[in-house]
N, C-alpha and C. Protein backbone atom coordinates (compact mmCIF):
# COMPACT_ATOMS: atom_id res chain seq x y z
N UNK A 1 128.81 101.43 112.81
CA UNK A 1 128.14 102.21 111.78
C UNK A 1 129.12 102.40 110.62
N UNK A 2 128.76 102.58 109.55
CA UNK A 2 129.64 102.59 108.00
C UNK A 2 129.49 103.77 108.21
N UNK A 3 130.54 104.19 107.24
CA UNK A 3 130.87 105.73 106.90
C UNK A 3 129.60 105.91 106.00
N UNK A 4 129.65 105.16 104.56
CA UNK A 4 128.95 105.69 103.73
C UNK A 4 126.74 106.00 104.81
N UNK A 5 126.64 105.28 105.73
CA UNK A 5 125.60 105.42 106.28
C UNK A 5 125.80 106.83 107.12
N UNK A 6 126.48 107.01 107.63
CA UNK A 6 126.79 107.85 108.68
C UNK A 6 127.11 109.33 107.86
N UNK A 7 127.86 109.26 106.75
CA UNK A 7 127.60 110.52 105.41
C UNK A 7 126.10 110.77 105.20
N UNK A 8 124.89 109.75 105.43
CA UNK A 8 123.99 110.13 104.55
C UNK A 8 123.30 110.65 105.50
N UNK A 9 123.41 110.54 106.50
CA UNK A 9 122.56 110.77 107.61
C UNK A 9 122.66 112.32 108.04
N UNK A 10 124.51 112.96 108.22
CA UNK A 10 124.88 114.13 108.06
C UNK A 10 124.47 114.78 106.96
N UNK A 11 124.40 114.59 105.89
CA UNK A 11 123.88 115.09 104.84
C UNK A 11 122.50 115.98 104.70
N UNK A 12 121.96 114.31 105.44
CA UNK A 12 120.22 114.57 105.79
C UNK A 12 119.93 115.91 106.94
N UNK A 13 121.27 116.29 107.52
CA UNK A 13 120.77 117.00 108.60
C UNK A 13 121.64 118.53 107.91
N UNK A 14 121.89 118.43 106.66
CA UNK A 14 123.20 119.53 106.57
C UNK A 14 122.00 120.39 105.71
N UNK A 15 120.68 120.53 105.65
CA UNK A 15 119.96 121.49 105.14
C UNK A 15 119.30 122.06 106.42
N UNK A 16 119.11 123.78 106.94
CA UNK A 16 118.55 124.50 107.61
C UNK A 16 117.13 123.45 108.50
N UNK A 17 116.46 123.34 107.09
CA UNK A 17 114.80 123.59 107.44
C UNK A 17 114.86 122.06 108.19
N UNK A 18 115.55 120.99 107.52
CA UNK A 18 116.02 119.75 107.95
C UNK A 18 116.39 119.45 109.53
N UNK A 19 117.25 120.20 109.87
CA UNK A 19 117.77 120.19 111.17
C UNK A 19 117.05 121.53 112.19
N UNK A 20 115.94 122.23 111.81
CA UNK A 20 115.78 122.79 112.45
C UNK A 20 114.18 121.62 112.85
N UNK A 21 113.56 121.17 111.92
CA UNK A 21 112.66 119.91 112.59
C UNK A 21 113.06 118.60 113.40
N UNK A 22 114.76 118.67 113.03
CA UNK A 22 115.01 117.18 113.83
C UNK A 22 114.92 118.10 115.21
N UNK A 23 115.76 119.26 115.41
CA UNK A 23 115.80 119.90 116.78
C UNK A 23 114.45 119.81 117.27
N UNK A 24 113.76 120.61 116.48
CA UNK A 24 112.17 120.19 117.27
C UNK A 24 111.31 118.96 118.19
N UNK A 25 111.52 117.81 116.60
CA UNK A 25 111.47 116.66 117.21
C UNK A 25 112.12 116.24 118.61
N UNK A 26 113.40 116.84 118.80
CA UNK A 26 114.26 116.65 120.09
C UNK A 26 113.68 117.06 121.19
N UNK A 27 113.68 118.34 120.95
CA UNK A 27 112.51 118.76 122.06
C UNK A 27 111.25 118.55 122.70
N UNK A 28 110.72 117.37 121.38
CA UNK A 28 109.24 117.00 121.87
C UNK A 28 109.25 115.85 122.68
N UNK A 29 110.39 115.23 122.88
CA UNK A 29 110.40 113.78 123.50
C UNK A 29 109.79 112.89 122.81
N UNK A 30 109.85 111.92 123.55
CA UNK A 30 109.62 110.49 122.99
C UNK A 30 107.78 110.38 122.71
N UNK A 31 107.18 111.60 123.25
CA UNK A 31 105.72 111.49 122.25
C UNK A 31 105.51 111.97 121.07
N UNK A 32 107.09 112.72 120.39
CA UNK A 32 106.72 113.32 119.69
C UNK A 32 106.11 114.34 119.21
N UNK A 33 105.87 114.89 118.16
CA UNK A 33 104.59 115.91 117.57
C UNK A 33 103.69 115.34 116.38
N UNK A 34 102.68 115.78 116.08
CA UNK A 34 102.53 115.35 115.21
C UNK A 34 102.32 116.07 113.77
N UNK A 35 102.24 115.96 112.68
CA UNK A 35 103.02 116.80 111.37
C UNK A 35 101.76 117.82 111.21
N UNK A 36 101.12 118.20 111.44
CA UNK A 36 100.53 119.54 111.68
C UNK A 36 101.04 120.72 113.01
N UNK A 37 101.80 120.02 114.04
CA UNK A 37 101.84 120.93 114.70
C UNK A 37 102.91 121.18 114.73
N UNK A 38 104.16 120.40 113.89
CA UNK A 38 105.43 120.43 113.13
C UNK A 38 105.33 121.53 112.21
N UNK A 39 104.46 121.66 111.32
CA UNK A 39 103.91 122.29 110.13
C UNK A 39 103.79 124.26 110.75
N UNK A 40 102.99 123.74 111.89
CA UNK A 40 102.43 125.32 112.47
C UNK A 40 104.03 125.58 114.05
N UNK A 41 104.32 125.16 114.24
CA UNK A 41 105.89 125.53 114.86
C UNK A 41 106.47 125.89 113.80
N UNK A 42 106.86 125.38 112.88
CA UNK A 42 108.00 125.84 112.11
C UNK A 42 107.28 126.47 110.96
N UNK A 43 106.09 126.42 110.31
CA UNK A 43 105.59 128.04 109.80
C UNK A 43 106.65 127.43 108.30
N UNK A 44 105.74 126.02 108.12
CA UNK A 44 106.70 125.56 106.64
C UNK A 44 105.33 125.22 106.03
N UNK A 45 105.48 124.99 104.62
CA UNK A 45 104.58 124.47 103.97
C UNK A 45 104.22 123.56 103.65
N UNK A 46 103.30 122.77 103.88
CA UNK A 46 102.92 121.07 104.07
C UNK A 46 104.07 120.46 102.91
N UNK A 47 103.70 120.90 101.91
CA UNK A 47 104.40 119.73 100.90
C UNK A 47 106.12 120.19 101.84
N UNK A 48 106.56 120.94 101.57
CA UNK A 48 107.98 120.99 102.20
C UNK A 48 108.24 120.41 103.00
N UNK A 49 107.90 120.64 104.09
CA UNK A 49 107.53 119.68 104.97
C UNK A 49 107.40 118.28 104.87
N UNK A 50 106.88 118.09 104.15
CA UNK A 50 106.59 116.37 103.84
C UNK A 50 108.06 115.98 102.93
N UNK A 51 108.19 116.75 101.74
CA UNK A 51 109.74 116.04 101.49
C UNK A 51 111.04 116.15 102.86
N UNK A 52 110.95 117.16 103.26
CA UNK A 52 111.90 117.34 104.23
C UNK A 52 111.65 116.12 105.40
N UNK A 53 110.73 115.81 105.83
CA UNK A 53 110.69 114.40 106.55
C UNK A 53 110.46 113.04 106.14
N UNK A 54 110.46 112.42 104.51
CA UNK A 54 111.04 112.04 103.63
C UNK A 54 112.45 111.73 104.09
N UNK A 55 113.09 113.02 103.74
CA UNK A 55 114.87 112.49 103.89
C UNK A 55 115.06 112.14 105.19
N UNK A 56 114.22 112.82 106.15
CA UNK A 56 114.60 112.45 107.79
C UNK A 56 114.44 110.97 108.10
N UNK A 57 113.12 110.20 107.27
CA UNK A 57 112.86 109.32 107.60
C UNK A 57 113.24 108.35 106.59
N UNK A 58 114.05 108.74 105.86
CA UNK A 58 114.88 107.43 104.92
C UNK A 58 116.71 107.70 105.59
N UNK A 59 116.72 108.54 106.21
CA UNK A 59 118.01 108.31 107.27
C UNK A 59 118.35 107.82 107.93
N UNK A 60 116.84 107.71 108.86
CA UNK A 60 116.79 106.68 110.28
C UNK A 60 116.90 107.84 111.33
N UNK A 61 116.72 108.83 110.60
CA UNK A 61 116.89 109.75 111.96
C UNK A 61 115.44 110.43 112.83
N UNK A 62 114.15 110.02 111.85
CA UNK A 62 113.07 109.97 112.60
C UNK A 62 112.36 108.69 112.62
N UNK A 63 110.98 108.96 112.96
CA UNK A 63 110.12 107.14 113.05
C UNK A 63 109.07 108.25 112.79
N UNK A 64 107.67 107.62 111.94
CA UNK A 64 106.49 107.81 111.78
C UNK A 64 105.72 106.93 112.20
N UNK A 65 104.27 107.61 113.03
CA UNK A 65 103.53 106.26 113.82
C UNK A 65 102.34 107.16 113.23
N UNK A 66 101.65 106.15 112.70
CA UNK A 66 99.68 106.46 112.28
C UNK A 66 98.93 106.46 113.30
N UNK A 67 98.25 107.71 114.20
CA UNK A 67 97.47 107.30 115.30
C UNK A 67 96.54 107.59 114.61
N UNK A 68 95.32 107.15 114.03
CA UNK A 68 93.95 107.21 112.99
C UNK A 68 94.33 108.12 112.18
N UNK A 69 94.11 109.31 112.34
CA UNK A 69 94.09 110.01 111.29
C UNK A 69 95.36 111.06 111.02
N UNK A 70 95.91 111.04 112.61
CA UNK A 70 97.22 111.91 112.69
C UNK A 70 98.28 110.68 112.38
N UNK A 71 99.26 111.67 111.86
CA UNK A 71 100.97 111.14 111.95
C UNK A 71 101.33 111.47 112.87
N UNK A 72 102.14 111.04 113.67
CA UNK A 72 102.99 111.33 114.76
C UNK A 72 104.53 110.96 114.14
N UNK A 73 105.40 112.23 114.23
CA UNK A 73 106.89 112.30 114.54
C UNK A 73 107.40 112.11 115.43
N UNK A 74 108.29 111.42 115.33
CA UNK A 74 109.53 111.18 116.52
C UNK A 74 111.42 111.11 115.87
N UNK A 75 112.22 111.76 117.29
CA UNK A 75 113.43 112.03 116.70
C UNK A 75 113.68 110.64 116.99
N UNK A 76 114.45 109.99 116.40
CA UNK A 76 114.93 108.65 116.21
C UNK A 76 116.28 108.32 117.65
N UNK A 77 116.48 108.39 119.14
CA UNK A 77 117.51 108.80 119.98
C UNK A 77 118.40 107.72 119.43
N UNK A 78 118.13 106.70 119.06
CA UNK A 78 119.20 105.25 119.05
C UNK A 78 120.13 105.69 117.90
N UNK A 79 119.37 106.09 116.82
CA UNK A 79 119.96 106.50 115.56
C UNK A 79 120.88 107.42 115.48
N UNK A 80 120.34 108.53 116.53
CA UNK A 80 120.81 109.86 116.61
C UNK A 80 122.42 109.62 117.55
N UNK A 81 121.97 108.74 118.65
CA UNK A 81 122.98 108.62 119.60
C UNK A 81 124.22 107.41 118.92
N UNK A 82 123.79 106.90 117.67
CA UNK A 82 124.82 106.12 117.42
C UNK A 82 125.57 106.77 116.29
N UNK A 83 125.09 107.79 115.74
CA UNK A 83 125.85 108.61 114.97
C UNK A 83 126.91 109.44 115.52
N UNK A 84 126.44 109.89 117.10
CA UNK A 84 127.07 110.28 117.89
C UNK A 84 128.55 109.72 118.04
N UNK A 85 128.04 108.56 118.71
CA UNK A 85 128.55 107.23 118.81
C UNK A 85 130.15 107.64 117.85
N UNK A 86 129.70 107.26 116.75
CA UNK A 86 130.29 107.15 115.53
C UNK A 86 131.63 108.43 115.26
N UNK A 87 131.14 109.53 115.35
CA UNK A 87 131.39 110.33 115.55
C UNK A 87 132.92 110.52 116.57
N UNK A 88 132.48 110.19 117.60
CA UNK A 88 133.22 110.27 118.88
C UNK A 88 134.11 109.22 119.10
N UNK A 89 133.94 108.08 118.34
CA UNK A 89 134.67 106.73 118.26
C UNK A 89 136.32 106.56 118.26
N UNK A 90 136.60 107.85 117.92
CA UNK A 90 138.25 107.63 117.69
C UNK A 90 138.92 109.19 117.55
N UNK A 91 138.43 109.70 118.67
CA UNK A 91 138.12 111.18 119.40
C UNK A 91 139.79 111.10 119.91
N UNK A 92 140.55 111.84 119.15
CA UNK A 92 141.99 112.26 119.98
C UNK A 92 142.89 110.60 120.00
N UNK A 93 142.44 109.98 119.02
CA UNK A 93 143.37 108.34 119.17
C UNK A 93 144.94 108.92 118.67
N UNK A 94 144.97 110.14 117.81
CA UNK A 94 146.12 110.17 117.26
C UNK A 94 146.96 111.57 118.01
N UNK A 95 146.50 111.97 119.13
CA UNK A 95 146.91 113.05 119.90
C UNK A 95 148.17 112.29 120.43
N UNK A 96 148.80 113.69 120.93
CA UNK A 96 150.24 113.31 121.56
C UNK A 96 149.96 113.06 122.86
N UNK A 97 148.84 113.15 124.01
CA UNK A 97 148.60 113.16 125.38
C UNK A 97 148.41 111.44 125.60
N UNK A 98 149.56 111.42 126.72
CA UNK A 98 149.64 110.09 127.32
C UNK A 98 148.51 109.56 128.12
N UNK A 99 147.71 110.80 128.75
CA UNK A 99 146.35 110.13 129.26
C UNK A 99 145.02 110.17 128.49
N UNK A 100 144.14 109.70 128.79
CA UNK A 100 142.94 109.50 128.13
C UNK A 100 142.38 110.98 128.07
N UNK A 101 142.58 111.19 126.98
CA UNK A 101 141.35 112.76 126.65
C UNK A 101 140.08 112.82 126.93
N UNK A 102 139.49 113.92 127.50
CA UNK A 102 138.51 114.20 128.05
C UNK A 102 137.49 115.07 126.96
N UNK A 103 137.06 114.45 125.82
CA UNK A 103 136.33 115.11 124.57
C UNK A 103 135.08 115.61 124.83
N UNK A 104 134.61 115.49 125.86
CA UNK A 104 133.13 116.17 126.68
C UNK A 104 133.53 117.40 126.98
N UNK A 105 134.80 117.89 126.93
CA UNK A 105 135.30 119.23 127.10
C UNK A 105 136.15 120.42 126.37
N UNK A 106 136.29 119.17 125.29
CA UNK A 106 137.14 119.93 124.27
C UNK A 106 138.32 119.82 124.55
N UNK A 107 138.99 119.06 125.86
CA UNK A 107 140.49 119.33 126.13
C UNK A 107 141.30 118.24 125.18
N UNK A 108 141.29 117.80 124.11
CA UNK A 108 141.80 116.69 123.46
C UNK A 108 143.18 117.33 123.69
């Protein structure tokens, strides 16, 4: 993953209302919700809503699927987990500890 991709993506998640729908999405699993019941959980206002998943979904950090007349949301895991990824990639490389750090725990 590039930095400059991996900035935009943090970015995308560094507004409240932003990351409080990707969390959602997280929670809904892999069926998703769909943007009315996104809308009535989080008690936002359609248009807001709609730009705010806009940036989610020019990040790569959600997917939109047309089932007839509904949208369906989904949190993006591949996207999400390779930012992770990214993230964690070079976790304690410059620490003074001769054994492999254990960063699932904070003990770097």
């Amino acid at each position: 993953m590039k930095t400059d991709f991996a900035a935009s993506q943090l970015e995308a998640l560094g507004k409240p209302t932003r990351l409080d729908i990707f969390r959602t999405l997280i929670r809904a699993g892999s069926e998703g919700l769909p943007v009315g019941s996104l809308q009535e959980r989080l008690d936002i206002a359609p248009s807001t809503l709609s730009h705010h998943l806009k940036t989610l979904l020019i990040s790569g950090l959600i997917t939109q699927e047309r089932q007839a007349t509904t949208l369906i949301c989904r949190a993006n895991y591949q996207s999400m987990q390779e930012l992770i990824d990214f993230l964690m990639s070079e976790c304690c490389v410059e620490g003074s500890r001769t054994t492999e750090p254990d960063c699932t725990t904070k003990r770097c």
